[in-house]
N, C-alpha and C. Protein backbone atom coordinates (compact mmCIF):
# COMPACT_ATOMS: atom_id res chain seq x y z
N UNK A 1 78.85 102.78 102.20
CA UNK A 1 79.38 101.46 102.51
C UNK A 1 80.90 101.53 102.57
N UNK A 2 81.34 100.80 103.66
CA UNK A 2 82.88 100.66 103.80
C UNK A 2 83.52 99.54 104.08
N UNK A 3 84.80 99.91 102.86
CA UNK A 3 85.62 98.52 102.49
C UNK A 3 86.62 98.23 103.31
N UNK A 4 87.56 97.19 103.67
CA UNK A 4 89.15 96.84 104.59
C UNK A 4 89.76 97.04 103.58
N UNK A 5 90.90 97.07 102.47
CA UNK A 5 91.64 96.60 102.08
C UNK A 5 92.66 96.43 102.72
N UNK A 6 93.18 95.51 102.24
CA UNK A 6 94.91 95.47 103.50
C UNK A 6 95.42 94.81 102.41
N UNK A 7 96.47 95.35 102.26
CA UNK A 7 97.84 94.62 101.71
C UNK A 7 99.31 94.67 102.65
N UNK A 8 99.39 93.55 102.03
CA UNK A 8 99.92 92.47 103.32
C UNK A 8 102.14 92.79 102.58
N UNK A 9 102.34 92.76 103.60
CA UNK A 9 103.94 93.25 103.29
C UNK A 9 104.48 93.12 104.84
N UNK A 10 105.73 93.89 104.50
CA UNK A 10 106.40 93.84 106.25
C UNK A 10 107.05 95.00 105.55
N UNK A 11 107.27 95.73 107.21
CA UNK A 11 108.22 97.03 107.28
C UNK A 11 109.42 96.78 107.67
N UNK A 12 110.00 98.50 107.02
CA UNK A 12 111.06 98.40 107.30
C UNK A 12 112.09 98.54 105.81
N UNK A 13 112.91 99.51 106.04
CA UNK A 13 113.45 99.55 104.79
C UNK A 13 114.21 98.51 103.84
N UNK A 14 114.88 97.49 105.15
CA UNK A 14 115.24 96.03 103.92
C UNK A 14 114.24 95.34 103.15
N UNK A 15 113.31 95.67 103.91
CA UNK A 15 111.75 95.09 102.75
C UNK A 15 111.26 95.86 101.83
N UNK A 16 111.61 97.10 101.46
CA UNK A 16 111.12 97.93 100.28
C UNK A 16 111.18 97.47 99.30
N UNK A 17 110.24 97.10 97.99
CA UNK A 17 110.71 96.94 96.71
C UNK A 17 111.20 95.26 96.56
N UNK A 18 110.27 94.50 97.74
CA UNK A 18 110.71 93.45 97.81
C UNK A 18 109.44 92.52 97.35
N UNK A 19 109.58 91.15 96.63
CA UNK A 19 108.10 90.67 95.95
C UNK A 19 107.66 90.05 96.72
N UNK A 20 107.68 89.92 98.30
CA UNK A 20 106.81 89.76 99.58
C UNK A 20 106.16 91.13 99.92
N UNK A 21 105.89 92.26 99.53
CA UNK A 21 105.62 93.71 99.91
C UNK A 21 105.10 93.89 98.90
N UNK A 22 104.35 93.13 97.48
CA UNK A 22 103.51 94.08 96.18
C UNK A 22 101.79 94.72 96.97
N UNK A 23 101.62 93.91 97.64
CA UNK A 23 100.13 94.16 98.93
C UNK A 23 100.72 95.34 99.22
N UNK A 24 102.05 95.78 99.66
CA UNK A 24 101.81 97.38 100.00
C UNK A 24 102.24 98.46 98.97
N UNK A 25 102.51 97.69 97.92
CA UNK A 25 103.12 98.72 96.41
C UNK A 25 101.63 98.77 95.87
N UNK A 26 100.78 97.75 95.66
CA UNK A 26 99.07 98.26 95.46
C UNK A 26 98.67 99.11 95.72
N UNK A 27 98.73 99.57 97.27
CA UNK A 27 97.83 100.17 98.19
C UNK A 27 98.27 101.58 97.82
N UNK A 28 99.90 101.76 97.60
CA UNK A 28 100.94 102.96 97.51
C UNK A 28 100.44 103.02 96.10
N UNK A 29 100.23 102.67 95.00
CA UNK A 29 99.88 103.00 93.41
C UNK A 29 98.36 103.55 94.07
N UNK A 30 97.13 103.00 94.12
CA UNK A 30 96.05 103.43 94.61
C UNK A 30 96.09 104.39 95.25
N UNK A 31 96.24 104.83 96.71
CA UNK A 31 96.33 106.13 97.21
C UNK A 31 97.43 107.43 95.81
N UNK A 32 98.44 106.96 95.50
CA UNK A 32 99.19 107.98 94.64
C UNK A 32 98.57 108.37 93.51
N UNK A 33 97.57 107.69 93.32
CA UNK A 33 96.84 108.15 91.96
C UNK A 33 95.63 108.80 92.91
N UNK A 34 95.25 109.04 93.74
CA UNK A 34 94.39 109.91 94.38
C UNK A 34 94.95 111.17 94.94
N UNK A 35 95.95 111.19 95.09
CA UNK A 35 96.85 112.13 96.06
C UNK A 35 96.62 112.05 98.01
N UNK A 36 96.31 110.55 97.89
CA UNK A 36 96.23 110.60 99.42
C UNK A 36 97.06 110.30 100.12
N UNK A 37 97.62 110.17 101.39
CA UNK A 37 98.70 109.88 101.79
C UNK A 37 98.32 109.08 102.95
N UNK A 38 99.12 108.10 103.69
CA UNK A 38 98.91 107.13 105.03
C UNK A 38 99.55 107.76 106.50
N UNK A 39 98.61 107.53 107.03
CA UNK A 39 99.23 108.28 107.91
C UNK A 39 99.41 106.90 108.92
N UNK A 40 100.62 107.02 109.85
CA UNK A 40 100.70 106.20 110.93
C UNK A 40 99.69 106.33 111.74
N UNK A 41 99.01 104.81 112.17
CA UNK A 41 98.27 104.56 113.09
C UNK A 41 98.24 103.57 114.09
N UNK A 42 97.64 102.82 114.57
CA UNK A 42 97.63 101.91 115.29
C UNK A 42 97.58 100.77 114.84
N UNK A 43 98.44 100.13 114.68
CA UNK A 43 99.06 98.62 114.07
C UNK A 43 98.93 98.84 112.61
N UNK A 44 99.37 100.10 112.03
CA UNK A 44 99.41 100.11 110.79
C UNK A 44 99.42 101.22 109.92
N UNK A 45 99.81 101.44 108.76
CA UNK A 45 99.47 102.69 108.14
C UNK A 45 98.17 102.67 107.46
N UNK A 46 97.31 103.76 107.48
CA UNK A 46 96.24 103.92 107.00
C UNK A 46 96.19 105.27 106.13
N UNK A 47 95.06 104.47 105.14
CA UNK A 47 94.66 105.75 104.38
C UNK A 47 92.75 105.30 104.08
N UNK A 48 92.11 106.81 103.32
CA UNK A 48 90.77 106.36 103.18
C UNK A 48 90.67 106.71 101.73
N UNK A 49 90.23 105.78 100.93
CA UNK A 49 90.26 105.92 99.24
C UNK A 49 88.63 106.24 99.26
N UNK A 50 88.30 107.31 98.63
CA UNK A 50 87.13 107.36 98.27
C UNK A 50 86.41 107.31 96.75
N UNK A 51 85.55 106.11 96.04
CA UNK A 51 84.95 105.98 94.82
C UNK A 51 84.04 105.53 94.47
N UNK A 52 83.44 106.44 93.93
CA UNK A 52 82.00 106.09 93.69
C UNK A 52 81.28 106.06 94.72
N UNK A 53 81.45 106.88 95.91
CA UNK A 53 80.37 106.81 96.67
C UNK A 53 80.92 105.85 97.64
N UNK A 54 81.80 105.20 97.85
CA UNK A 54 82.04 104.12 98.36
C UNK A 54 83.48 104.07 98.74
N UNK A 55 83.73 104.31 100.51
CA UNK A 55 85.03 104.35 101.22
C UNK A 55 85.69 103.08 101.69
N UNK A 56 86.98 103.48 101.09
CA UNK A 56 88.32 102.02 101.34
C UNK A 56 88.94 102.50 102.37
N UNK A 57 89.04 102.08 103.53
CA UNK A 57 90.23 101.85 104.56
C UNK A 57 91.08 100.75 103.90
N UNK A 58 92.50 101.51 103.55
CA UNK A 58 93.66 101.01 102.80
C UNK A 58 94.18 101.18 104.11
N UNK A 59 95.11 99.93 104.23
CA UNK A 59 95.44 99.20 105.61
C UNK A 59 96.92 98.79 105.51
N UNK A 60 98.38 99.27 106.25
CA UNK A 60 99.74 98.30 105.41
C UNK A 60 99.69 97.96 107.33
N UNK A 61 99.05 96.64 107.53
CA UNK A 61 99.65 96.17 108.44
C UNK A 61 101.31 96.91 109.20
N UNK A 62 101.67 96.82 110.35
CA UNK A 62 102.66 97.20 111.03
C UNK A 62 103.48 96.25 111.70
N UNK A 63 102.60 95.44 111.49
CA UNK A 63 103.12 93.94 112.67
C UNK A 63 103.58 92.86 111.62
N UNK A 64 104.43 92.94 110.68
CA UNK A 64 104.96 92.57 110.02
C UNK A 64 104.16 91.37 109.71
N UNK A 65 104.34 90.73 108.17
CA UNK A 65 103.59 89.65 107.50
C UNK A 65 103.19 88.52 108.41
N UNK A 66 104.06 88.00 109.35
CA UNK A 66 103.32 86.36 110.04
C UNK A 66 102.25 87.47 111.32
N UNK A 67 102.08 88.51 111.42
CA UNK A 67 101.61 88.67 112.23
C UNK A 67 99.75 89.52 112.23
N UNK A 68 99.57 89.58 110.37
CA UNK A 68 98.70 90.73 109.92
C UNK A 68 97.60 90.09 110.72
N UNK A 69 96.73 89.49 111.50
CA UNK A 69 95.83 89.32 111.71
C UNK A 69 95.05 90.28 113.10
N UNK A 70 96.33 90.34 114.03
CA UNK A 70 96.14 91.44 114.94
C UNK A 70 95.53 92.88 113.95
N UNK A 71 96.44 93.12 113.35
CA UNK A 71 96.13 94.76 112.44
C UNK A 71 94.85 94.33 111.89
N UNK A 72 94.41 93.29 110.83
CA UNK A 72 93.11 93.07 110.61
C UNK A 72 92.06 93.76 110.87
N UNK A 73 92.00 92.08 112.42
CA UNK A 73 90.82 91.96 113.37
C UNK A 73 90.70 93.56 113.85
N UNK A 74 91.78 94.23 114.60
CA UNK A 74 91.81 95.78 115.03
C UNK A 74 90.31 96.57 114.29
N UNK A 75 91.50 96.83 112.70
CA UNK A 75 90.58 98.04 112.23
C UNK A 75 89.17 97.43 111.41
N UNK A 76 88.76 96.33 111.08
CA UNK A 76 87.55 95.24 111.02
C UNK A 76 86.78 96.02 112.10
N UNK A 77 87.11 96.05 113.27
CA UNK A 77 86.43 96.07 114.96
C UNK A 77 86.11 97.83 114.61
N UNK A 78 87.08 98.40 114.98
CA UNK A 78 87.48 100.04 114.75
C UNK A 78 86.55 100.65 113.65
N UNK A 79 86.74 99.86 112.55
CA UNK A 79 85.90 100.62 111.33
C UNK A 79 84.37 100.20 111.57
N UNK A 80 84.38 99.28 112.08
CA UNK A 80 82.66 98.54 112.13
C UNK A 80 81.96 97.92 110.67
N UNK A 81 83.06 97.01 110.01
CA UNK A 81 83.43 97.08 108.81
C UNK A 81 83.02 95.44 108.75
N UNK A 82 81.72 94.73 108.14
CA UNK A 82 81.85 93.38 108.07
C UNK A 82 83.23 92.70 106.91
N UNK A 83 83.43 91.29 107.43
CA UNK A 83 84.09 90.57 107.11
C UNK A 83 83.92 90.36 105.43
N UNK A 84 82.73 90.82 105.15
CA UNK A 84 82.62 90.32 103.65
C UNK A 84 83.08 91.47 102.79
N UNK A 85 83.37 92.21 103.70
CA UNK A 85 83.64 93.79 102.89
C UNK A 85 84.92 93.90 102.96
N UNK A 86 85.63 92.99 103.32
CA UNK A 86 87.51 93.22 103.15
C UNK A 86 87.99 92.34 102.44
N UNK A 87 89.29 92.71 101.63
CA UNK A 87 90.05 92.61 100.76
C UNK A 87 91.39 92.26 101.02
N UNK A 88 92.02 91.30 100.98
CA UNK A 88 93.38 91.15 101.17
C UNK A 88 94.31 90.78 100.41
N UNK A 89 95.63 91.70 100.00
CA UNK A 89 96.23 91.88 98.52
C UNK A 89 97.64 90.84 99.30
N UNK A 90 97.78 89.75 98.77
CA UNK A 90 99.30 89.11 98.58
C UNK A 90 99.98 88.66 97.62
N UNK A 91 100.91 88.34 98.15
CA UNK A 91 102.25 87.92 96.78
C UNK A 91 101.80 86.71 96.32
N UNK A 92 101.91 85.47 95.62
CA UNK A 92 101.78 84.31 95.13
C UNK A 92 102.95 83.82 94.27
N UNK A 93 103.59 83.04 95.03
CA UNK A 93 104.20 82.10 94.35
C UNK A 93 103.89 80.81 92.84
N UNK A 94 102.70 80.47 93.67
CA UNK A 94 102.16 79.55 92.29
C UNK A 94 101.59 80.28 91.18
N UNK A 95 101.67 81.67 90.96
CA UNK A 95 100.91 82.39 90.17
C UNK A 95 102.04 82.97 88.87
N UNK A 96 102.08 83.03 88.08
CA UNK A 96 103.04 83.77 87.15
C UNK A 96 102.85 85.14 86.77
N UNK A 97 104.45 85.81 87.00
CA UNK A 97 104.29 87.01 87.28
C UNK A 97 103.12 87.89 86.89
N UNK A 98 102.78 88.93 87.46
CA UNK A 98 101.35 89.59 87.07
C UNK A 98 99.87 88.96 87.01
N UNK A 99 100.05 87.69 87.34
CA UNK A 99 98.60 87.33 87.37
C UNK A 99 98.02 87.84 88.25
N UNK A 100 96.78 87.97 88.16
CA UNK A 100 95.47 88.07 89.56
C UNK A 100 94.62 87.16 89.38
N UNK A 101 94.31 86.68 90.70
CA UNK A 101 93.36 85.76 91.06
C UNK A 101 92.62 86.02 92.53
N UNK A 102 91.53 86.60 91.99
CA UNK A 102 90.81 86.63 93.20
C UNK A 102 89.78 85.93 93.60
N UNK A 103 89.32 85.46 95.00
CA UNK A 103 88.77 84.29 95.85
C UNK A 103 88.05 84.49 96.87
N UNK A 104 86.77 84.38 97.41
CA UNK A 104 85.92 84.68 97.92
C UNK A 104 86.56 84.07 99.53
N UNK A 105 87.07 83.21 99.67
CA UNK A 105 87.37 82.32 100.55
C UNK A 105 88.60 81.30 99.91
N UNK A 106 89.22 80.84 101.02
CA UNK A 106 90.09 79.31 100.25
C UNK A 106 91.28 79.31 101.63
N UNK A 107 92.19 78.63 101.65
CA UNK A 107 93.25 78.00 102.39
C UNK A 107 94.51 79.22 101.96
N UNK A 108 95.18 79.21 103.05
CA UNK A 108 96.00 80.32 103.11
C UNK A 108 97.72 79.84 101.99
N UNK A 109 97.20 78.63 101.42
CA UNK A 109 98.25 78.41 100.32
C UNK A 109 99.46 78.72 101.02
N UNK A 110 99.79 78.38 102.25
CA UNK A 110 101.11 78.45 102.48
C UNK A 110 101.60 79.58 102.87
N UNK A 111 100.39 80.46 102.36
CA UNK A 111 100.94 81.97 102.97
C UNK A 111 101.01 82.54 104.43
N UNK A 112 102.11 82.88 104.90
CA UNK A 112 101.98 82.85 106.53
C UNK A 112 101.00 83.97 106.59
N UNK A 113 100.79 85.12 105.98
CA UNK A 113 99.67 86.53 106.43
C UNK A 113 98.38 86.12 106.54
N UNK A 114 98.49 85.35 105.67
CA UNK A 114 97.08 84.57 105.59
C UNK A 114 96.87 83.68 106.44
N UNK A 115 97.49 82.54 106.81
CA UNK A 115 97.42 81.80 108.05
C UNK A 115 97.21 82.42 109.00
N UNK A 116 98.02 83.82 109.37
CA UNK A 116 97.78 84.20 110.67
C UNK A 116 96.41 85.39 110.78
N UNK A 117 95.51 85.73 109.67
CA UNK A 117 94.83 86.60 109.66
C UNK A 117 93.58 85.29 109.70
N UNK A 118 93.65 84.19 109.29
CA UNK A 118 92.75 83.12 108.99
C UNK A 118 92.66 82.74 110.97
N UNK A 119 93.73 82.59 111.26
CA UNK A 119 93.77 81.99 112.68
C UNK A 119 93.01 83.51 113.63
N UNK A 120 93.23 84.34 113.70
CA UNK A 120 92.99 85.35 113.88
C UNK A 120 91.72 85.64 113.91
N UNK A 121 90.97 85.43 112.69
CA UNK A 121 89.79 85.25 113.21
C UNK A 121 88.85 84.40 113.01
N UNK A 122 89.30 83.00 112.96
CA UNK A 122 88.83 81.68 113.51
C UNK A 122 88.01 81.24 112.17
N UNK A 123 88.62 81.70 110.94
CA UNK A 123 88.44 81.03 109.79
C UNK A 123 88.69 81.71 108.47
N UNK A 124 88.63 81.21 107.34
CA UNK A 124 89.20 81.91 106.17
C UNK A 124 88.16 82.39 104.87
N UNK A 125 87.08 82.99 105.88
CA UNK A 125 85.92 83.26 104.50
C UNK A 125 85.82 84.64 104.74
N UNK A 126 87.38 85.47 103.69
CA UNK A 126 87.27 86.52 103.38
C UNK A 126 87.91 86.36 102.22
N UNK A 127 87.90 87.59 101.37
CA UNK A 127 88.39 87.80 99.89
C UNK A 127 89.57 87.94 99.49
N UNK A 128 90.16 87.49 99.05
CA UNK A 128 92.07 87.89 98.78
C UNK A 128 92.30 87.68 97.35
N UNK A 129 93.15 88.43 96.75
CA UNK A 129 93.39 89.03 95.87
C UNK A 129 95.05 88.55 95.95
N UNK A 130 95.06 87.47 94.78
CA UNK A 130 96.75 87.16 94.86
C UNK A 130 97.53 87.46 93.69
N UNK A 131 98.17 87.77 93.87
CA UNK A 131 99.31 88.80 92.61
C UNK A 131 100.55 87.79 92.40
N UNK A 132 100.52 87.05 91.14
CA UNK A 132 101.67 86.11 90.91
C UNK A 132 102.90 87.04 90.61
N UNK A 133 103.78 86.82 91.78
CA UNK A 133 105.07 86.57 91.55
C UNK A 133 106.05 85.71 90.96
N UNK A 134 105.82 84.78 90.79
CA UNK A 134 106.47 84.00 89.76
C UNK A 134 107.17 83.08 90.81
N UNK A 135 107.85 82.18 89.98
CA UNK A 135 108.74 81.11 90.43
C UNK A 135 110.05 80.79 90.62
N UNK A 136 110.78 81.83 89.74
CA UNK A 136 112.39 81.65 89.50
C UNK A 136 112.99 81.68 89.96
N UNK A 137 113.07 80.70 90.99
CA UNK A 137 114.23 80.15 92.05
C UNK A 137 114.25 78.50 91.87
N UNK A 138 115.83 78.63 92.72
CA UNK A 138 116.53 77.07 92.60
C UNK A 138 115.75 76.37 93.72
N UNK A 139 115.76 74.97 93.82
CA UNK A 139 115.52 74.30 94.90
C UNK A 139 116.27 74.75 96.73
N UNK A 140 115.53 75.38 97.60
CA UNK A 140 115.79 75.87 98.67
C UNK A 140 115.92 77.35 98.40
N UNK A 141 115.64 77.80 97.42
CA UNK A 141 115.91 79.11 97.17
C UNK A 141 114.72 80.53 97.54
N UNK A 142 113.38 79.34 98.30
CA UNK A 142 111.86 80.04 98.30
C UNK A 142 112.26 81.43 99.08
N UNK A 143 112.52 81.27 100.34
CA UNK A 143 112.54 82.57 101.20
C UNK A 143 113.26 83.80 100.56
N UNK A 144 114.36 83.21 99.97
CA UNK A 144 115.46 84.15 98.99
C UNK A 144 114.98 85.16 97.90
N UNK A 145 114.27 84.39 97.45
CA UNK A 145 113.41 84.55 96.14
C UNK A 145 112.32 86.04 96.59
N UNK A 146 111.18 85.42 97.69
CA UNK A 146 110.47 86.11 97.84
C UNK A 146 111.03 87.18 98.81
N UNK A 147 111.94 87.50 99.43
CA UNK A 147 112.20 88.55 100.02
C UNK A 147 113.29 89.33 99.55
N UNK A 148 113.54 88.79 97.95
CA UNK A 148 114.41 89.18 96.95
C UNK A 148 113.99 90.61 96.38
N UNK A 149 114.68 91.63 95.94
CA UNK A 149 113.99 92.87 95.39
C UNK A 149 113.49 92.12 93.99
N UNK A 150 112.73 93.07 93.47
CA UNK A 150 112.49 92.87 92.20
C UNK A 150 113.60 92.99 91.19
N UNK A 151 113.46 92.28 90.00
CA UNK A 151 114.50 92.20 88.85
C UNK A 151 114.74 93.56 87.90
N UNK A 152 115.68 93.67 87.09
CA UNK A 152 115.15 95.02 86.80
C UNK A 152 113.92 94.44 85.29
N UNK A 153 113.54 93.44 85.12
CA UNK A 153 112.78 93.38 83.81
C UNK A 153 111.26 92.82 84.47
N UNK A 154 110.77 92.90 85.64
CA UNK A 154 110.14 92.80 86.85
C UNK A 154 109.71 94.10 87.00
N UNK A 155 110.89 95.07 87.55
CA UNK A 155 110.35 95.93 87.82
C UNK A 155 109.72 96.93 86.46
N UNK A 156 110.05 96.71 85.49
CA UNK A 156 109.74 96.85 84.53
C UNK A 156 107.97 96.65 84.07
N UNK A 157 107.79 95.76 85.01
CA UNK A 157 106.39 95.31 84.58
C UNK A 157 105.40 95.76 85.80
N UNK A 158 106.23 96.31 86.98
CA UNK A 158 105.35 96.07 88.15
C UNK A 158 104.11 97.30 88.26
N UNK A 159 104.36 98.55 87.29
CA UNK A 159 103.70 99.22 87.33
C UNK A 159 101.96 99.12 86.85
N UNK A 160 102.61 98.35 85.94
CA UNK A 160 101.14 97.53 85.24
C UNK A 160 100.10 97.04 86.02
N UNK A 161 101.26 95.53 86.58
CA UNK A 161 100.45 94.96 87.38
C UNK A 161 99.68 96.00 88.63
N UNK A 162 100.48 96.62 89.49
CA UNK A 162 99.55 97.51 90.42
C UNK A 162 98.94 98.14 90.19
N UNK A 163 98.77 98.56 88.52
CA UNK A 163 97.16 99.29 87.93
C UNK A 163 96.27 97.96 88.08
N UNK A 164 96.43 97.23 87.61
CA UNK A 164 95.79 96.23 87.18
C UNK A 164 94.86 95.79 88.86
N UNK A 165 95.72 95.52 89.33
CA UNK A 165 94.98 95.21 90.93
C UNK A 165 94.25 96.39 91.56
N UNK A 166 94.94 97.62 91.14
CA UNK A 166 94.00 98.72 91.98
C UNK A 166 92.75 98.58 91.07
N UNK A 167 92.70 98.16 90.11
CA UNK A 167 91.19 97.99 88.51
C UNK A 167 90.75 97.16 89.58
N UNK A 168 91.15 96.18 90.27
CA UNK A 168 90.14 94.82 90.57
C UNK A 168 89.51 95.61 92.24
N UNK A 169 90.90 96.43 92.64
CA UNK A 169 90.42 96.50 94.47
C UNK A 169 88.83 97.40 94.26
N UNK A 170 88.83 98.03 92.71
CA UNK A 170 87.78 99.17 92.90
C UNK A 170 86.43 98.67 92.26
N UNK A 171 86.53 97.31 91.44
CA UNK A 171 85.72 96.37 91.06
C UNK A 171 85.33 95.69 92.20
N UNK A 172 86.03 95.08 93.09
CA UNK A 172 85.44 94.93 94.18
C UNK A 172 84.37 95.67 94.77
N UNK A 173 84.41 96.66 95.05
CA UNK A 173 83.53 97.30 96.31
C UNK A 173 82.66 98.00 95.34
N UNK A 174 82.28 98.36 94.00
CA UNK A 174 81.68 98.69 93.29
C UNK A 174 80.50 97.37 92.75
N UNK A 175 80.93 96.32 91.75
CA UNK A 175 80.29 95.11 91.56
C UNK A 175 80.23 93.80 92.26
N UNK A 176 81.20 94.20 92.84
CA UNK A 176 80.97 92.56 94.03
C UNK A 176 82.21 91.50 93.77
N UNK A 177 82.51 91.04 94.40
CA UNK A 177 83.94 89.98 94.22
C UNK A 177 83.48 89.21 93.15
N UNK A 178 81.95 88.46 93.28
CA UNK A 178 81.53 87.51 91.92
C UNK A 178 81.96 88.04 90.48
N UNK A 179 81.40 89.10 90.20
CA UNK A 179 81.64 90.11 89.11
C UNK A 179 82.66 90.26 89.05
N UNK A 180 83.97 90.59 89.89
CA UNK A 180 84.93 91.00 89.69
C UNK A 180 86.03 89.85 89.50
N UNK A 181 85.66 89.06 90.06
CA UNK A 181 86.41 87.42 89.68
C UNK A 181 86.63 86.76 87.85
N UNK A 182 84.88 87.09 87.66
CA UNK A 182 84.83 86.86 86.11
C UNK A 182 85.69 88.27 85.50
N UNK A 183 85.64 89.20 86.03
CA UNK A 183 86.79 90.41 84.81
C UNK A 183 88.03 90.08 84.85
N UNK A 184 88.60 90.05 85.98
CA UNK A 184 90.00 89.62 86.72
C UNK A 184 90.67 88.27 86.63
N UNK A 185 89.97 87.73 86.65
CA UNK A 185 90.57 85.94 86.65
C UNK A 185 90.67 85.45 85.15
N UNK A 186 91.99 86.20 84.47
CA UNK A 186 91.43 85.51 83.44
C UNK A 186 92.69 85.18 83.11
N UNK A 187 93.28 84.68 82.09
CA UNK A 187 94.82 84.51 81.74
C UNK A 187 95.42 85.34 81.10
């Protein structure tokens, strides 16, 4: 059986290390603890995680965040991979730092990757996996914030958290999003 994951970021070196890009610091902790590496492909970097019997197409979009739905739909089509079997890792604002919350379906919360992967393919009943970034910005300060690098007492923590999500991406495709919602979703 084979999984999508995609974590959702934008390229490009001003975006490295930025808390709109933890969807591709996931994917980069996961493959690095395997020793696999991504290779450039077609609308995206790819890699194949293999566990338990059970293969991840790890996905960093190429077409930068408002645009992940092209890269999606692509390797969805390419892999021959149903919709219920993909995973999509983003940042979250309403979430406090390090949380996870994962969701079978729901509204793209404002998130443009999600809007455009939802529009993309003509609705929003796939799984996403949202990683609180926190809140600590002034009024008008949102875009700033999230395309802000990490803090150094942030980055301090970020290693955690991307264990923590690669625990849920591999709970996923092993017990099922239901199962993995009750381990993961908790405070």
């Amino acid at each position: 059986m084979s999984f999508l994951i995609v974590g959702l970021g934008n390229i490009g070196i001003e975006y490295a290390d930025t808390r709109h890009n933890i969807g591709f610091n996931v994917l980069d902790v996961l493959a690095g603890a395997s020793n696999i590496s991504f290779e450039s492909r077609r609308l995206g970097s790819v890699a194949e995680y293999r566990y338990k019997g059970k293969s991840f197409i790890l996905l960093k979009p190429s077409t930068f965040m408002n645009l992940s739905g092209k890269a999606v739909n692509y390797w969805l089509q390419a892999e021959k991979i149903s919709v219920e079997n993909m995973l999509v890792i983003v940042d979250d604002l309403a979430l406090p730092l390090g949380t996870l919350r994962m969701r079978k379906q729901g509204s793209d919360g404002g998130h443009n990757g999600l809007k455009d992967i939802a529009a993309t393919l003509g609705h929003s009943n796939y799984a996403r996996l949202r990683i609180g970034i926190g809140d600590n910005f002034g009024n008008g300060g949102q875009i700033d914030y999230v395309l802000g690098k990490w803090s150094e007492r942030e980055r301090k923590e970020l290693p955690f958290i991307c264990d923590k999500a690669a625990d849920a991406i591999r709970s996923f495709g092993t017990i099922g999003v239901d199962r993995t919602m009750n381990v993961f979703n908790t405070k």
